[in-house]
Each structure stands twice: as structure tokens, then as C-alpha cells.
N, C-alpha and C. Protein backbone atom coordinates (compact mmCIF):
# COMPACT_ATOMS: atom_id res chain seq x y z
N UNK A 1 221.54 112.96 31.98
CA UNK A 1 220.73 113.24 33.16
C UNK A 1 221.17 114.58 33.76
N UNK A 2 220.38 115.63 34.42
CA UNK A 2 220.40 117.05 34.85
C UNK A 2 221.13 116.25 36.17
N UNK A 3 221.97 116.79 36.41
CA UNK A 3 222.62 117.27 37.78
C UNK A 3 221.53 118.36 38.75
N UNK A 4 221.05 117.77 39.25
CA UNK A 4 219.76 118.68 39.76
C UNK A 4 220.78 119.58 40.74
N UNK A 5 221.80 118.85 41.56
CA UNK A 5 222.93 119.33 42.69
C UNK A 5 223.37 120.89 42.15
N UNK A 6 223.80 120.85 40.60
CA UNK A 6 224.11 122.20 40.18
C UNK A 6 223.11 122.72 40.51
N UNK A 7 222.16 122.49 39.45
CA UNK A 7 220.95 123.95 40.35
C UNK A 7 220.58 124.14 41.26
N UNK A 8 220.73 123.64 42.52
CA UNK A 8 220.49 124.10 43.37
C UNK A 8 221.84 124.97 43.69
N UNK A 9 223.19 124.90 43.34
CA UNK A 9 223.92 125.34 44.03
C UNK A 9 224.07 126.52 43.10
N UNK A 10 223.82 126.82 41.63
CA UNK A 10 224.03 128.05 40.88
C UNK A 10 222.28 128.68 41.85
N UNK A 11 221.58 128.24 41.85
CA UNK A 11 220.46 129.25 42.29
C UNK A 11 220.98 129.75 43.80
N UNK A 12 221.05 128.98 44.68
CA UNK A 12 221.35 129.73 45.78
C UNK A 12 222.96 130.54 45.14
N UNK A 13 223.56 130.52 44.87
CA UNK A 13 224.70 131.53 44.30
C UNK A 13 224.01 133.06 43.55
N UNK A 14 222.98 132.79 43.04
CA UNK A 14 222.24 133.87 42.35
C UNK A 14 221.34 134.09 43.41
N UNK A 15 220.78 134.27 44.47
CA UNK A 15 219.85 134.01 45.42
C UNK A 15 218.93 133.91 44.99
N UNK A 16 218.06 133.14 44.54
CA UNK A 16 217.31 132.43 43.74
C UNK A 16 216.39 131.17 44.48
N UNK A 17 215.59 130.88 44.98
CA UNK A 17 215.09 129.73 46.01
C UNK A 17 214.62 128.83 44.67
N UNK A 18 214.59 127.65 44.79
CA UNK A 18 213.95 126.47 43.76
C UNK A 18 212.26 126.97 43.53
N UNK A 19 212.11 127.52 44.25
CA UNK A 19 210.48 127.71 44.39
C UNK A 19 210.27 128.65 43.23
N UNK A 20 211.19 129.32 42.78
CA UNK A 20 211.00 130.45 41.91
C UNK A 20 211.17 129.98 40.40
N UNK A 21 212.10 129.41 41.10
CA UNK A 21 212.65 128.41 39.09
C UNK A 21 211.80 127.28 38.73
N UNK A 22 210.65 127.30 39.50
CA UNK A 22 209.78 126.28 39.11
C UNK A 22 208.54 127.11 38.37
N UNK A 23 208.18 128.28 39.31
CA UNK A 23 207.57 129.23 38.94
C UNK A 23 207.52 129.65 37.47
N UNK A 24 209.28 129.61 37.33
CA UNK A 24 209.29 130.50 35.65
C UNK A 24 209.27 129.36 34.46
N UNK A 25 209.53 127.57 35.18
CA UNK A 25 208.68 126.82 34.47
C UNK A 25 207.54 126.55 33.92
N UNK A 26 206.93 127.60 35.22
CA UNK A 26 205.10 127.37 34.80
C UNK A 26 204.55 126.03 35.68
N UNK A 27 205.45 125.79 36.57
CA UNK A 27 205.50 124.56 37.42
C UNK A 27 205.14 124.63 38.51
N UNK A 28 204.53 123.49 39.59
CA UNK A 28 203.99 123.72 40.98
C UNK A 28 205.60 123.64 41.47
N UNK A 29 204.89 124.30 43.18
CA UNK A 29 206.36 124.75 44.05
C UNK A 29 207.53 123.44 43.98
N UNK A 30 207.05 122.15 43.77
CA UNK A 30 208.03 121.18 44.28
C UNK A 30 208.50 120.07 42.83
N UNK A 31 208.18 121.02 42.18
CA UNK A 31 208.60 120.47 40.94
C UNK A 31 210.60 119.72 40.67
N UNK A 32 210.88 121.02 41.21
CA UNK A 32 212.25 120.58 40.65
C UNK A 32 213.03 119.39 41.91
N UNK A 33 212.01 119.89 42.90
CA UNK A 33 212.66 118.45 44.47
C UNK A 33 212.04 117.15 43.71
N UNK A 34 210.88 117.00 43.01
CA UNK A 34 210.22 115.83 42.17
C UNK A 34 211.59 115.27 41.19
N UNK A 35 211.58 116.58 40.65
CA UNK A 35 213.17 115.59 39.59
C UNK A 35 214.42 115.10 40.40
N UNK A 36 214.60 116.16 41.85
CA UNK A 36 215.93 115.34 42.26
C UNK A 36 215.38 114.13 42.90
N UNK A 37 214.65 113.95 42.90
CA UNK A 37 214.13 112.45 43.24
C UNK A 37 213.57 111.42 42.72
N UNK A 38 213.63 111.82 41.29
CA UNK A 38 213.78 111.24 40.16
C UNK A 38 212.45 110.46 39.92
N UNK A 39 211.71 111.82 40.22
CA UNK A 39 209.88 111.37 39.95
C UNK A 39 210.02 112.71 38.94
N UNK A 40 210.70 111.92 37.22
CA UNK A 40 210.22 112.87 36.52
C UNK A 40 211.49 113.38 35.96
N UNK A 41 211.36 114.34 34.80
CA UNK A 41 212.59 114.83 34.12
C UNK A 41 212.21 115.97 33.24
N UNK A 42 213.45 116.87 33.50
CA UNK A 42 213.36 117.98 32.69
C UNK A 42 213.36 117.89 30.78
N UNK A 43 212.32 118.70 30.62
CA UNK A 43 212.66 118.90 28.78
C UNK A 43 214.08 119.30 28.34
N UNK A 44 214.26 119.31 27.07
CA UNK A 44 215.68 120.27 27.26
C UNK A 44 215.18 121.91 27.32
N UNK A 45 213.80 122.34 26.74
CA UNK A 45 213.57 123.08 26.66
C UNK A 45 213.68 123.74 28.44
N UNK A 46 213.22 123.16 29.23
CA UNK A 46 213.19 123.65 30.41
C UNK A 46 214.63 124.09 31.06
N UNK A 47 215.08 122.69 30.31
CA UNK A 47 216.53 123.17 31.07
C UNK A 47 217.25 124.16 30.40
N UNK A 48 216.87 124.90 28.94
CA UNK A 48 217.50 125.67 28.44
C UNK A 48 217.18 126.92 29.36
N UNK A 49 215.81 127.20 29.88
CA UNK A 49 215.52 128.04 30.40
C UNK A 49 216.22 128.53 31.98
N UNK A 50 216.43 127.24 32.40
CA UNK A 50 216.79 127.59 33.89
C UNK A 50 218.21 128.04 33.17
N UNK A 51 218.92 127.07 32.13
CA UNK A 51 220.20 127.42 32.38
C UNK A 51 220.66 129.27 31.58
N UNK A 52 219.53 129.47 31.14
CA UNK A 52 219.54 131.00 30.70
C UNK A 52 219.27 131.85 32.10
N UNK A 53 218.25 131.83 32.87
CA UNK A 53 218.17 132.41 33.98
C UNK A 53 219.48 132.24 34.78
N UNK A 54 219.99 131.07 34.79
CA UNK A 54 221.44 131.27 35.96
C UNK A 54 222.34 131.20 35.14
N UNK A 55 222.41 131.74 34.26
CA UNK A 55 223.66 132.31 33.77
C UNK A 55 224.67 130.81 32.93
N UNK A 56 224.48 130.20 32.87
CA UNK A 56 225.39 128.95 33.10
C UNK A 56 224.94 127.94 31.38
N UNK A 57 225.40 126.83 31.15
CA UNK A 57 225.21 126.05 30.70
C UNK A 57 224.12 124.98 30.14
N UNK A 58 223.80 124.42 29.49
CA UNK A 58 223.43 122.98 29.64
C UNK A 58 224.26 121.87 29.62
N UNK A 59 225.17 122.11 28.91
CA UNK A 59 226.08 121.22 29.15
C UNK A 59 226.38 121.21 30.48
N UNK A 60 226.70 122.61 31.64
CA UNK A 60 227.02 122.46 33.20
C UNK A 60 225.91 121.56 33.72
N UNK A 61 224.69 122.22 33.25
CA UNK A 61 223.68 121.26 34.01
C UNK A 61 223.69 120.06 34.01
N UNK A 62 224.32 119.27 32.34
CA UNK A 62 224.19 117.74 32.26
C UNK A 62 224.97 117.40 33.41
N UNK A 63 225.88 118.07 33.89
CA UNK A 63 227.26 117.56 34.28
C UNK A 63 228.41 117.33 32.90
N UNK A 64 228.22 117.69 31.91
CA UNK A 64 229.18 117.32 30.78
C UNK A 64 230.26 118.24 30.98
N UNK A 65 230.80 119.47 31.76
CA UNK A 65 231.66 120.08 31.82
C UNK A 65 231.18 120.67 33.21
N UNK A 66 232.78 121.24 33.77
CA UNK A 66 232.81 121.67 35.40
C UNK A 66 232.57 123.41 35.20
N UNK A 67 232.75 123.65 33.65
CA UNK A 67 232.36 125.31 33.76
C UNK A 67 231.36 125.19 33.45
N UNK A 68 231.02 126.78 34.68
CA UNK A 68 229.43 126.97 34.67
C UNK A 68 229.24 128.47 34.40
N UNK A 69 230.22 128.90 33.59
CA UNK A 69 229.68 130.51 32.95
C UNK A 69 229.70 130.44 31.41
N UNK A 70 228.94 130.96 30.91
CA UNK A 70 228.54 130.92 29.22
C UNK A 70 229.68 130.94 28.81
């Protein structure tokens, strides 16, 4: 399961608003507040993407490890 908590906290670290990383999903504005509320789930493909835009992991995103730089 995505740790939705990381992305929000690597995007605001990159100043980055959720609204944008939904955007480069191809997604409406409240897409990624839908998954932290668990109406719904990321592809891996998606999550490869966010985790290429912030710099970071998928594994960080699973939560499977506490590092979050490539």
C-alpha cells in the first residue's frame, strides 16, 4: 500500500502542491486526497511517475524503506 503521508511530505519539500501531481497523472484535482482516503489506488505505473518527479523511490513510497533519495 502507497504511503500517501510520504507524498505529501516529499511534494511539499519540492514545493510541489498535490494538485499538480495529479495533473501530471492526467488526473482530476482531488485525485490523490481520493487515495489517502482510500477511495481508490495507485497503478505502479503512476507511482513510478510521481516517484520519478520527486526524486525518491517506490519502494519509499510503499513505505518498504525510510530512504527517500534514488
Amino acid at each position: 500500500m502507497v504511503e500517501i503521508d510520504r507524498i505529501k511530505q516529499l511534494a511539499k519539500e519540492n514545493g510541489v502542491s498535490m494538485a499538480f501531481l495529479c495533473t501530471k497523472l492526467g488526473k482530476q484535482r482531488g485525485y490523490l486526497k481520493d487515495i489517502g482516503l482510500g477511495r481508490g489506488s495507485l497503478s505502479e505505473n503512476q507511482l513510478e511517475i510521481i516517484a520519478e518527479f520527486l526524486n525518491t523511490t517506490t519502494d519509499y513510497l510503499h513505505g518498504k524503506t525510510d530512504k527517500k533519495e534514488k
